[in-house]
C-alpha atoms as a PDB file:
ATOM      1  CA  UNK A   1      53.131   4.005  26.050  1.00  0.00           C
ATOM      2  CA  UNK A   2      52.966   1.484  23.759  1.00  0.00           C
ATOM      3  CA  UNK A   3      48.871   1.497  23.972  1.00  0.00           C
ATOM      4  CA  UNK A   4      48.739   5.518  23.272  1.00  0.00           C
ATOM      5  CA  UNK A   5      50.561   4.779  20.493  1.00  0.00           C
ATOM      6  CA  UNK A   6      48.070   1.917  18.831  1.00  0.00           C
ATOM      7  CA  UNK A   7      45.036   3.923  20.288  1.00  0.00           C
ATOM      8  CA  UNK A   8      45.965   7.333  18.328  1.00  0.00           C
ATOM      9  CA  UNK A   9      47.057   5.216  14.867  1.00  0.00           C
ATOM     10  CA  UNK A  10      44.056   3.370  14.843  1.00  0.00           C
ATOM     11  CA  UNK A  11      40.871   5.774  15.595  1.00  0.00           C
ATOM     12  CA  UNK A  12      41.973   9.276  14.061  1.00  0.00           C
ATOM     13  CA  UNK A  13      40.095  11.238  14.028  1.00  0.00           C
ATOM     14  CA  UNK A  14      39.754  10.898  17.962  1.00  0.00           C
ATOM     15  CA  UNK A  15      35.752  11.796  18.695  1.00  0.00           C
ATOM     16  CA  UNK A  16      34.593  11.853  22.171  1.00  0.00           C
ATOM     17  CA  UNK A  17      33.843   8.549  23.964  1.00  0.00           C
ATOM     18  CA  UNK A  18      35.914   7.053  21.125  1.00  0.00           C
ATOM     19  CA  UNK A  19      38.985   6.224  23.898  1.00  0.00           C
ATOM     20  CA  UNK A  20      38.053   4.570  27.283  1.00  0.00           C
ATOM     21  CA  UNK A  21      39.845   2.757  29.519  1.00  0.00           C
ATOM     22  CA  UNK A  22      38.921  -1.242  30.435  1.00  0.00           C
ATOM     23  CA  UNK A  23      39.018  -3.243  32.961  1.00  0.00           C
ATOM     24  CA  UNK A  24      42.796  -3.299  33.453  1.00  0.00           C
ATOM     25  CA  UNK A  25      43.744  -0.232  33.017  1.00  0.00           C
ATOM     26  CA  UNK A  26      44.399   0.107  29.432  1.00  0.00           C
ATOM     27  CA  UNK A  27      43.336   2.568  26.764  1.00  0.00           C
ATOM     28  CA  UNK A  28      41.342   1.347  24.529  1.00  0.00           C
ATOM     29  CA  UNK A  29      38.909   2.158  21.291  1.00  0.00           C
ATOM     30  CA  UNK A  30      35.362   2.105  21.522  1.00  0.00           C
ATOM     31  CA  UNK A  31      34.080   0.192  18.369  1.00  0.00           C
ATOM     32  CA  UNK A  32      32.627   2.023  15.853  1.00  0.00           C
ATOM     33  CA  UNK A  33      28.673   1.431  15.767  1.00  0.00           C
ATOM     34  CA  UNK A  34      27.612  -0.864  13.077  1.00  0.00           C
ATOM     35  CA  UNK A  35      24.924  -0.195  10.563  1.00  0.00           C
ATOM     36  CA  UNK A  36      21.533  -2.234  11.447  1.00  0.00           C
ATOM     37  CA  UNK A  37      18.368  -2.928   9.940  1.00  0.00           C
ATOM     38  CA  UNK A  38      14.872  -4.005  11.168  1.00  0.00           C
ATOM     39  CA  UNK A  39      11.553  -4.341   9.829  1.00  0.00           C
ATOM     40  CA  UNK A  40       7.628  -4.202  11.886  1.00  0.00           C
ATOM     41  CA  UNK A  41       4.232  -4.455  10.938  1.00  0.00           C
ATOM     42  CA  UNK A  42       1.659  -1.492  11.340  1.00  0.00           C
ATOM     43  CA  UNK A  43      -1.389  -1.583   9.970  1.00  0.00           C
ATOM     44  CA  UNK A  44      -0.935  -4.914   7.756  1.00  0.00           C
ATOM     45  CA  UNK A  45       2.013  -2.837   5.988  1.00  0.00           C
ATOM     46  CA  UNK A  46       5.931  -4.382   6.494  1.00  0.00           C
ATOM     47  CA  UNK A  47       8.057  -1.345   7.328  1.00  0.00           C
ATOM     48  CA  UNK A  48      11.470  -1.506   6.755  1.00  0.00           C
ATOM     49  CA  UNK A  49      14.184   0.384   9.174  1.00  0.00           C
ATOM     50  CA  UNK A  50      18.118   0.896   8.637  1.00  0.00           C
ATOM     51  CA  UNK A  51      20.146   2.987  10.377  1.00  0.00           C
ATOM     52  CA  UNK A  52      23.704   3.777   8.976  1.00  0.00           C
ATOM     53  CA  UNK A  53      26.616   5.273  11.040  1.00  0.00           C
ATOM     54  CA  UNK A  54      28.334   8.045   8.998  1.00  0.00           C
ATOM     55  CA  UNK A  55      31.918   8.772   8.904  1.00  0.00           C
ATOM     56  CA  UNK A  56      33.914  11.809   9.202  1.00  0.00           C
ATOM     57  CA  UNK A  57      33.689  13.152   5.819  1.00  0.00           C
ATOM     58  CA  UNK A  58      30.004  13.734   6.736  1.00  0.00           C
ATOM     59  CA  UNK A  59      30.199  15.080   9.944  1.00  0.00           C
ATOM     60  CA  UNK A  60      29.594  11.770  12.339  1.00  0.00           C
ATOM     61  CA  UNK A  61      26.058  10.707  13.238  1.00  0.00           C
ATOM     62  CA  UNK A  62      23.463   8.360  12.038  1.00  0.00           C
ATOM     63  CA  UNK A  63      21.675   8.590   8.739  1.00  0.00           C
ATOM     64  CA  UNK A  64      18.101   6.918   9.532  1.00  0.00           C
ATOM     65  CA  UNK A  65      15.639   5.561   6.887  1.00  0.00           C
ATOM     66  CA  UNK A  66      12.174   3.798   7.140  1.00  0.00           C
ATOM     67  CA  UNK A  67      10.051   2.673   3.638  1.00  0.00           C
ATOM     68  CA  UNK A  68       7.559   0.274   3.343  1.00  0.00           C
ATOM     69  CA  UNK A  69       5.628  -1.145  -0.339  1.00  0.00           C
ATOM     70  CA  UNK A  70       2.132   0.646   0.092  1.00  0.00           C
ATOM     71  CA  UNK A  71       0.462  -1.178  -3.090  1.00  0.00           C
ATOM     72  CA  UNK A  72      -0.876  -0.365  -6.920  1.00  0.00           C
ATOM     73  CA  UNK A  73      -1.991   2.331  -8.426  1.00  0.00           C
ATOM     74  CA  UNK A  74      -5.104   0.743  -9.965  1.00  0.00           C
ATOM     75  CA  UNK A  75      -5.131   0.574 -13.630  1.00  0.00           C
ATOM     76  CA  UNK A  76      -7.861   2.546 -15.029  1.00  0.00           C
ATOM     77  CA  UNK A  77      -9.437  -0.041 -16.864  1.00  0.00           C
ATOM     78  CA  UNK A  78     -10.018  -1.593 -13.214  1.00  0.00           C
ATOM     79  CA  UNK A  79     -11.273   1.445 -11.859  1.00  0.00           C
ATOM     80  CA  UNK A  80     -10.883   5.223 -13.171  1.00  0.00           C
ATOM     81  CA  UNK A  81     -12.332   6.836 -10.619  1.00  0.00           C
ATOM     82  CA  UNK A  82     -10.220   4.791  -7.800  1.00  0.00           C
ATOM     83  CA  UNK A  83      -6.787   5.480 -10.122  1.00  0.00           C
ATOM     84  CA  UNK A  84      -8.048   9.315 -10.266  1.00  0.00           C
ATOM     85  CA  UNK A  85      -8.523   9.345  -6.024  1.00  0.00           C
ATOM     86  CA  UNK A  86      -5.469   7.520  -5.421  1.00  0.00           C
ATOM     87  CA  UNK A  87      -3.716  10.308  -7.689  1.00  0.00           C
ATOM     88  CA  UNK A  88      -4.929  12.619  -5.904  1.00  0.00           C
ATOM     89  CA  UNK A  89      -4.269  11.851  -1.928  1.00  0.00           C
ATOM     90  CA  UNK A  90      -0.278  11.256  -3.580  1.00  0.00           C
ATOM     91  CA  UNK A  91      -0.291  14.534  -4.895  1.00  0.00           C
ATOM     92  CA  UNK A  92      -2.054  15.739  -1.437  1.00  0.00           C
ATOM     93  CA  UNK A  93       1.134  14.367   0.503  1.00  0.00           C
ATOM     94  CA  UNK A  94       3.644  16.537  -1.372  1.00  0.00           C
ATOM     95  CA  UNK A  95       3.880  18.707   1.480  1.00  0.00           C
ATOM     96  CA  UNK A  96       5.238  16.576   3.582  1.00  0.00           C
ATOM     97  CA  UNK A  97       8.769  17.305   5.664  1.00  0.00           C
ATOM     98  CA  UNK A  98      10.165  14.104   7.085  1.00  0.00           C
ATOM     99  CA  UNK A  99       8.806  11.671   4.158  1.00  0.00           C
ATOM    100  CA  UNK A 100       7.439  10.951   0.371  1.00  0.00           C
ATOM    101  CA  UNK A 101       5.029   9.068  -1.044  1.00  0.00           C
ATOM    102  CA  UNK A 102       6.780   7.616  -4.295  1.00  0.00           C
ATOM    103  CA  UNK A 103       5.141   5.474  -7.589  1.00  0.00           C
ATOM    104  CA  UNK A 104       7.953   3.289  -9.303  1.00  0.00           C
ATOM    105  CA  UNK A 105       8.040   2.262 -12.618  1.00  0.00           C
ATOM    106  CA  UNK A 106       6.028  -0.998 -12.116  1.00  0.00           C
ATOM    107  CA  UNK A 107       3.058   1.282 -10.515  1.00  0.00           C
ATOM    108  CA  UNK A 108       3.962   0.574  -7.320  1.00  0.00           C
ATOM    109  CA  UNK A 109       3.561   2.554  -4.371  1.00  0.00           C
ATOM    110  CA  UNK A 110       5.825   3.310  -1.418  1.00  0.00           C
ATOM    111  CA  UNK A 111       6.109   5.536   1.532  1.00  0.00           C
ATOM    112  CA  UNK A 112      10.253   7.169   2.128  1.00  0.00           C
ATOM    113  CA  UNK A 113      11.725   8.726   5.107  1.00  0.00           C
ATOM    114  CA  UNK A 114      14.896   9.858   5.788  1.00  0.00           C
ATOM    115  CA  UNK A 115      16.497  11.985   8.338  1.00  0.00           C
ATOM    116  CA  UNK A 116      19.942  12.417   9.915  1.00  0.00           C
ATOM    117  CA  UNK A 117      20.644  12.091  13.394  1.00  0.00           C
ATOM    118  CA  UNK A 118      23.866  14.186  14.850  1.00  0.00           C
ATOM    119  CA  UNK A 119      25.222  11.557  17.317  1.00  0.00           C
ATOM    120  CA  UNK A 120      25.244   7.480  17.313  1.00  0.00           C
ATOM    121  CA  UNK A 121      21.370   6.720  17.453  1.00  0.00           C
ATOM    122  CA  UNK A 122      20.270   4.098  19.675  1.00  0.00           C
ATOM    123  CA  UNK A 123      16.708   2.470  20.834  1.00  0.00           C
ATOM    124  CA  UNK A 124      15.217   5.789  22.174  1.00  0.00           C
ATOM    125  CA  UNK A 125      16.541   7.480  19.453  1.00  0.00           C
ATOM    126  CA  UNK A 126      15.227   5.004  16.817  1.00  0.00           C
ATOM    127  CA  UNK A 127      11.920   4.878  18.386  1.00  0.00           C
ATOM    128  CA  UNK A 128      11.775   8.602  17.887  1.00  0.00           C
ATOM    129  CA  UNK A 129      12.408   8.775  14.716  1.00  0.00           C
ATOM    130  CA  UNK A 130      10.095   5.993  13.786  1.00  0.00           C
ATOM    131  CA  UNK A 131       7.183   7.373  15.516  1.00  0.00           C
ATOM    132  CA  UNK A 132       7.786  11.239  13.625  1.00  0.00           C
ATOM    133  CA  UNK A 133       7.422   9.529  10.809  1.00  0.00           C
ATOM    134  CA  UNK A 134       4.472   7.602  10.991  1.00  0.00           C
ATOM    135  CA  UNK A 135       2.658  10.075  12.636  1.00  0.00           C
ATOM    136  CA  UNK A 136       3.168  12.272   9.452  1.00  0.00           C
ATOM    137  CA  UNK A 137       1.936   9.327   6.895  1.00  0.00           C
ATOM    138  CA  UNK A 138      -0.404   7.106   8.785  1.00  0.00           C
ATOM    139  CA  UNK A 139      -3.375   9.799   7.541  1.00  0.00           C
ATOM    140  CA  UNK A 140      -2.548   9.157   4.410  1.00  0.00           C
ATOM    141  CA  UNK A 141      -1.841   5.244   4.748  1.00  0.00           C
ATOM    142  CA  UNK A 142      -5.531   4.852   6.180  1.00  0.00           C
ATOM    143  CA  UNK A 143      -6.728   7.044   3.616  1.00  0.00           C
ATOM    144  CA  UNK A 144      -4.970   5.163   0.498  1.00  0.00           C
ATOM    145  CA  UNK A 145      -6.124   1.992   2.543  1.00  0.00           C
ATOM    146  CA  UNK A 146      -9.565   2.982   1.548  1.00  0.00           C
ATOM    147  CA  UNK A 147      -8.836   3.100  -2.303  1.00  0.00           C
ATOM    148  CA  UNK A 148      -6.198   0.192  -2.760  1.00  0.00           C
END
């Protein structure tokens, strides 16, 4: 009794799959999954992956991001009509659903995705998610390749 006790003090809310028993016989709590981060290379670009498990107060699941540092927007004294194109693919990708093309304040470019999963994501998952969102900005990165 003593391990029904520690198992319903310790993981409440109780989720499914969160109790088990091991090995010998005992209840116990499945560990809660641990945020992670990774990072790949497409197209010369680093891309930059982290997945973060969210609690209760927002309804369990995974909340998954990708981003990755595109480049400049050229200055026009470099090149007017290259700043004006570049401009203008950006403001092309508005439209977008699962992702953004954003300029910081140093004129840098970068490509955000975010999405929320409903349940613990894990490799299949992750690979999923990855390849939704490339396929939705890799027109644009081989475009903007063109011009940076």
């Amino acid at each position: 009794m003593q391990a029904i006790a520690e198992v319903s003090q310790a993981a409440l809310p109780l989720r499914l799959g969160t109790v088990h028993v091991n090995s010998d016989g005992l209840l116990g709590i499945a560990a809660a999954p641990s945020p992670s981060n990774q990072r790949f290379v497409l197209d010369d670009l680093m891309f930059h992956i982290s997945t973060t498990p969210l609690g209760a107060e927002f309804g369990f699941g995974t909340r998954f991001r990708i981003w990755a540092e595109i480049g400049w927007v050229p200055y026009t004294a470099q090149s007017p009509r290259a700043r004006r194109d570049v401009l203008a693919i950006l403001r092309a990708s508005r439209h977008l659903e699962r992702s953004c093309f954003v300029i910081d304040e140093g004129q840098k470019i970068l490509v955000i995705g975010e999405s929320r999963v409903d349940e613990h994501i894990d490799v299949t998952g992750l690979v999923q998610e990855t390849l939704m969102f490339l396929q939705e900005v890799r027109p644009y990165l081989r475009i903007l390749a063109d011009h940076l």
